[in-house]
N, C-alpha and C. Protein backbone atom coordinates (compact mmCIF):
# COMPACT_ATOMS: atom_id res chain seq x y z
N UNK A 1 33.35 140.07 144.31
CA UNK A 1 33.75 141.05 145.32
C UNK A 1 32.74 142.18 145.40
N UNK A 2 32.29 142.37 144.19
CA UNK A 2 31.47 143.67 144.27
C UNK A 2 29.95 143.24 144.82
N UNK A 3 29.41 142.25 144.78
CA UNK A 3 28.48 141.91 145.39
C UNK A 3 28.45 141.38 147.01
N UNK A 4 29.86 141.62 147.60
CA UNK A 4 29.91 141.19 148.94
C UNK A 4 30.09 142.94 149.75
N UNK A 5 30.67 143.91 148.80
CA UNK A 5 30.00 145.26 148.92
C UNK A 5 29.00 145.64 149.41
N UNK A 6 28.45 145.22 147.95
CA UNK A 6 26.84 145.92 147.75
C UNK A 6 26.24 145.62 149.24
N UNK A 7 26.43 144.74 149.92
CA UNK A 7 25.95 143.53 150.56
C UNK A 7 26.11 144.42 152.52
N UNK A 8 27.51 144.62 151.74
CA UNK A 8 27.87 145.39 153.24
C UNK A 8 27.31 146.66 153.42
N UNK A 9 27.44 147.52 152.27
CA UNK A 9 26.80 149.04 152.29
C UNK A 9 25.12 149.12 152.79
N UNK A 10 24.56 147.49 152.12
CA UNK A 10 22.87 147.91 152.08
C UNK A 10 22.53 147.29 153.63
N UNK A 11 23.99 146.26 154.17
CA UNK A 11 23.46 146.19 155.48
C UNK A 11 23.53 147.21 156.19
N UNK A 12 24.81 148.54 156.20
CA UNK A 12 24.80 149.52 157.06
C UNK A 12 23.88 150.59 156.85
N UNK A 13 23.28 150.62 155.46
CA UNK A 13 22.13 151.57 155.48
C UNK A 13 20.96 151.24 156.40
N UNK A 14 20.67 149.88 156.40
CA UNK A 14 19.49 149.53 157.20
C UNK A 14 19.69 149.42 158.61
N UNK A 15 20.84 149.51 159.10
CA UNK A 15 21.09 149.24 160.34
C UNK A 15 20.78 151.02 160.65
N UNK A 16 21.50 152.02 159.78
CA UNK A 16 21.14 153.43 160.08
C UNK A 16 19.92 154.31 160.05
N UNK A 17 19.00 153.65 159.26
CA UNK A 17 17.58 153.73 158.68
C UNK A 17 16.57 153.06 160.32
N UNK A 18 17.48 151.82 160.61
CA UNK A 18 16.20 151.37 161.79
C UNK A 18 16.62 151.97 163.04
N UNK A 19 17.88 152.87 163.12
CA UNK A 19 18.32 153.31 164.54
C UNK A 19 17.81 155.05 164.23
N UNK A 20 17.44 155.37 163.35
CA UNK A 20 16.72 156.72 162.86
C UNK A 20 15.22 156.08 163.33
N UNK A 21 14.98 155.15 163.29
CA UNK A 21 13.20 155.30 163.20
C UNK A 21 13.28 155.12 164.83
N UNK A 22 14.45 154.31 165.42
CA UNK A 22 14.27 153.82 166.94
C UNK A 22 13.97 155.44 167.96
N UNK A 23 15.28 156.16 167.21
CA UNK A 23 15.44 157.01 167.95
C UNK A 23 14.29 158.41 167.74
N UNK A 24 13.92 158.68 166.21
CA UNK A 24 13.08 159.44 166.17
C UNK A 24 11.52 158.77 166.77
N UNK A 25 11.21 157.65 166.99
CA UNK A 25 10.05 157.12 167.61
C UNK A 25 9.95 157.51 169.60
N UNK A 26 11.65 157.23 169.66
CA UNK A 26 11.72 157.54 171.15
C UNK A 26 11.48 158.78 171.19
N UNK A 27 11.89 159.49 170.88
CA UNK A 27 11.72 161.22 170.76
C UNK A 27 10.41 161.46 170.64
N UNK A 28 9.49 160.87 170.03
CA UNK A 28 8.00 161.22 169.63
C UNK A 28 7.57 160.82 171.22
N UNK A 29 7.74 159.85 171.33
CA UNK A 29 7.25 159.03 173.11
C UNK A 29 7.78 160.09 174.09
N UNK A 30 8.79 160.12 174.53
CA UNK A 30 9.17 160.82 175.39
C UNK A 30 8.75 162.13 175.51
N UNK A 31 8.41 163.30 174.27
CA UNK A 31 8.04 164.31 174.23
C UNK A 31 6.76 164.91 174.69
N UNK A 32 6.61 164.96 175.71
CA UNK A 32 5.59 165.27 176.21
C UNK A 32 4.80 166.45 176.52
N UNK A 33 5.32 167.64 175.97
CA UNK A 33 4.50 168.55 175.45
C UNK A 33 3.76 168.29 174.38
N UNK A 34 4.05 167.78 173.68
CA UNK A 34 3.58 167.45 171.98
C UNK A 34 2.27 166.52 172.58
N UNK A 35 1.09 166.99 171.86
CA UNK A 35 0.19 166.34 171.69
C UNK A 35 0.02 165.11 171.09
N UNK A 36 -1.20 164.62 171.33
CA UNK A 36 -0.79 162.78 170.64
C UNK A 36 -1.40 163.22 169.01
N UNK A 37 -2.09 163.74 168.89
CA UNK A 37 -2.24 164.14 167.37
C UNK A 37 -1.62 164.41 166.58
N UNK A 38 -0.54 165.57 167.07
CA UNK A 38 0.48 166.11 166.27
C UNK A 38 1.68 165.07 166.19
N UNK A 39 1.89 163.89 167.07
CA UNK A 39 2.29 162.85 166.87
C UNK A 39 2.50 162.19 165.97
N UNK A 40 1.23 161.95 166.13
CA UNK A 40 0.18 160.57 165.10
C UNK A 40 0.39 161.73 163.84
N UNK A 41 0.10 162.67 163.22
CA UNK A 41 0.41 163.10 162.18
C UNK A 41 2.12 163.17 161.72
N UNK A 42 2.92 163.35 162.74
CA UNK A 42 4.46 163.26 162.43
C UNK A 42 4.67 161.72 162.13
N UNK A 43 4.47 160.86 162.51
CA UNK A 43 4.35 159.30 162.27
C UNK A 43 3.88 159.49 161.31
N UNK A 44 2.85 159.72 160.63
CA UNK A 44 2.20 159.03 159.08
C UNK A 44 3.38 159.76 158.66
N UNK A 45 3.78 161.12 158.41
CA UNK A 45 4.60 161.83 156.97
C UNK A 45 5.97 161.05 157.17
N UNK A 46 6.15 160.39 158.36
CA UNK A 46 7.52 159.82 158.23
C UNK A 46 7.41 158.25 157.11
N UNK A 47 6.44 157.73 158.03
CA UNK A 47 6.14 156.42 157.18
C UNK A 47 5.34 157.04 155.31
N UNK A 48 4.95 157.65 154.94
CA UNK A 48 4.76 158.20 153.72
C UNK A 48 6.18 158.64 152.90
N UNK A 49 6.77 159.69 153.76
CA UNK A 49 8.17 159.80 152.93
C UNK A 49 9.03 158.17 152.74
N UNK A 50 8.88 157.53 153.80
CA UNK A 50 9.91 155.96 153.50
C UNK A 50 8.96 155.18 152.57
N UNK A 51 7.72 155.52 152.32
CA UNK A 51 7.06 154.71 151.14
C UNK A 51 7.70 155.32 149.74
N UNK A 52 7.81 156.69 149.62
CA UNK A 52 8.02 157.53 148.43
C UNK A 52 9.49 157.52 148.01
N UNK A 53 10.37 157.24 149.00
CA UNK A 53 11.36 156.59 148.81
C UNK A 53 12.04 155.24 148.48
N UNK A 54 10.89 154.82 148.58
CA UNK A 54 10.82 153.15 148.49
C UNK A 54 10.60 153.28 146.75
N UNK A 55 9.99 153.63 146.75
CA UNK A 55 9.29 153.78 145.29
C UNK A 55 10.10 155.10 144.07
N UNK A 56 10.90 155.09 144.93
CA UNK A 56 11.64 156.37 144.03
C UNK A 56 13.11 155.41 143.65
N UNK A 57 13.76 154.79 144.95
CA UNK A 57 14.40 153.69 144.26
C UNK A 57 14.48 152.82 143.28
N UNK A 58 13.09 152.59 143.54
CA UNK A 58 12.62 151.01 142.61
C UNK A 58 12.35 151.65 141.28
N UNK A 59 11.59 152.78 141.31
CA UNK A 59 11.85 153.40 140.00
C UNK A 59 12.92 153.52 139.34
N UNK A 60 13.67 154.28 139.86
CA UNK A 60 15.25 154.45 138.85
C UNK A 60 15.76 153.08 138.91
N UNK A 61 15.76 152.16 139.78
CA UNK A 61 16.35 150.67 139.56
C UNK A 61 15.58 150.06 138.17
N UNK A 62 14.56 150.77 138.33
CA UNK A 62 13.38 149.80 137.18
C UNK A 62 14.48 150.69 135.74
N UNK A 63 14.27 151.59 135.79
CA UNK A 63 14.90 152.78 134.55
C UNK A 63 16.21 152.53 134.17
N UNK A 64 17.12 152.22 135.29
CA UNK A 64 18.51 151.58 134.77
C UNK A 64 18.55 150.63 134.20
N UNK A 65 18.02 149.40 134.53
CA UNK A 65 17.88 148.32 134.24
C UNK A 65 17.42 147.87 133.07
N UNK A 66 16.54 148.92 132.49
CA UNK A 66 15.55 149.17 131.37
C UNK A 66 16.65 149.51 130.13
N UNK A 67 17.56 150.51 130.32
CA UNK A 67 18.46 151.66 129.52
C UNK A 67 19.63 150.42 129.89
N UNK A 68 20.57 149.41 130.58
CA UNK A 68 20.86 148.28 130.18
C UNK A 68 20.32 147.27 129.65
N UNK A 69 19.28 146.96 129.20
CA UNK A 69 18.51 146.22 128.44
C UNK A 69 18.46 146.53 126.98
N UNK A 70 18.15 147.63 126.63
CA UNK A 70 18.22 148.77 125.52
C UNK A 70 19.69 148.34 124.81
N UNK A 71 20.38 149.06 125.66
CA UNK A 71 21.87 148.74 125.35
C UNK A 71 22.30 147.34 125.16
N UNK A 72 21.81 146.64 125.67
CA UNK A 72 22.36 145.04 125.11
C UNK A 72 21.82 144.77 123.66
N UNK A 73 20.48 145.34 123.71
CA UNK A 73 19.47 144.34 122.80
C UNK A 73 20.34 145.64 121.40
N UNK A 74 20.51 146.48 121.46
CA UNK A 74 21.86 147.53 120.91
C UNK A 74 22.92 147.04 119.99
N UNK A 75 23.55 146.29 121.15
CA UNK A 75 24.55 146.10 121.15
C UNK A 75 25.04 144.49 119.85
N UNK A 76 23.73 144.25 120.52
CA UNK A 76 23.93 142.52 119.97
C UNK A 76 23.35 142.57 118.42
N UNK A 77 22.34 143.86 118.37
CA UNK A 77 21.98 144.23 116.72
C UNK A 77 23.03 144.91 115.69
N UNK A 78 23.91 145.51 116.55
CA UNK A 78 24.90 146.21 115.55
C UNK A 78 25.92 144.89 115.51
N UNK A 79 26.37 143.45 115.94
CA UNK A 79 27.13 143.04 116.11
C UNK A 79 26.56 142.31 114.97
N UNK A 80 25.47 141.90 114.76
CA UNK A 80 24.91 141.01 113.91
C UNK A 80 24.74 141.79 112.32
N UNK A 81 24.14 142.93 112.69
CA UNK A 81 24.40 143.79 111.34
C UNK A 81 26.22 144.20 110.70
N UNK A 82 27.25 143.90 111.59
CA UNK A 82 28.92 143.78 111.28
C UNK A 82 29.02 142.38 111.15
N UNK A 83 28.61 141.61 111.62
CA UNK A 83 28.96 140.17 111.25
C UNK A 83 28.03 139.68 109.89
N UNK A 84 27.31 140.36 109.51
CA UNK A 84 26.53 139.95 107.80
C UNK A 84 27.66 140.84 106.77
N UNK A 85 27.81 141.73 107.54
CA UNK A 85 28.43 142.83 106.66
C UNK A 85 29.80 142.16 106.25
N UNK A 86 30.75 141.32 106.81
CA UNK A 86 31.80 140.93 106.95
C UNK A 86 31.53 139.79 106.37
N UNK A 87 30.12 139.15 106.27
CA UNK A 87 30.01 137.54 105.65
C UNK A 87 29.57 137.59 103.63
N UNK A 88 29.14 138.73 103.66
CA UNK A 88 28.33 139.46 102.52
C UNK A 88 29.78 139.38 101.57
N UNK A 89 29.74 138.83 100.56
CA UNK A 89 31.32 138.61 99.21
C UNK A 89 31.06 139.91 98.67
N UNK A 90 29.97 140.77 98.53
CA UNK A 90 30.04 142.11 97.58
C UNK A 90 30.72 142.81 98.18
């Protein structure tokens, strides 16, 4: 169940993420006071911030994933150090 979630939430983020780029792209087009430079510079910091975000995710995904790993490899050492302890006759 929780993966038919995950599933639904990360489709509505992307559906809100590509109707933000539709609409802030139309806005850049249509604006026609705005120079094409100052444009073309609002375009890169947008596509730069969604890289730095890209990478700010994947980081802490990398870091959680890491600190559950930790915790298993943890988990399964103290189980083995109670299960000698319990097998040990002294």
């Amino acid at each position: 169940m929780t993966q038919n979630d995950n599933t639904l939430i990360m489709a509505i983020n992307v559906v809100g993420v590509l109707i933000a780029y539709v609409l802030l792209g139309l806005s850049l087009y249509l604006s026609t006071e705005v120079p094409l430079a100052t444009k073309g510079y609002w375009g890169m910091g947008i596509l730069m911030l969604t890289i730095s975000l890209i990478n700010v995710v994947k980081y802490r995904f990398e870091w959680k994933s890491s600190e559950d790993r930790l915790r298993k490899i943890e988990d399964a050492r103290n189980e083995k150090l109670l299960e000698d302890a319990l097998k040990d006759p002294a």
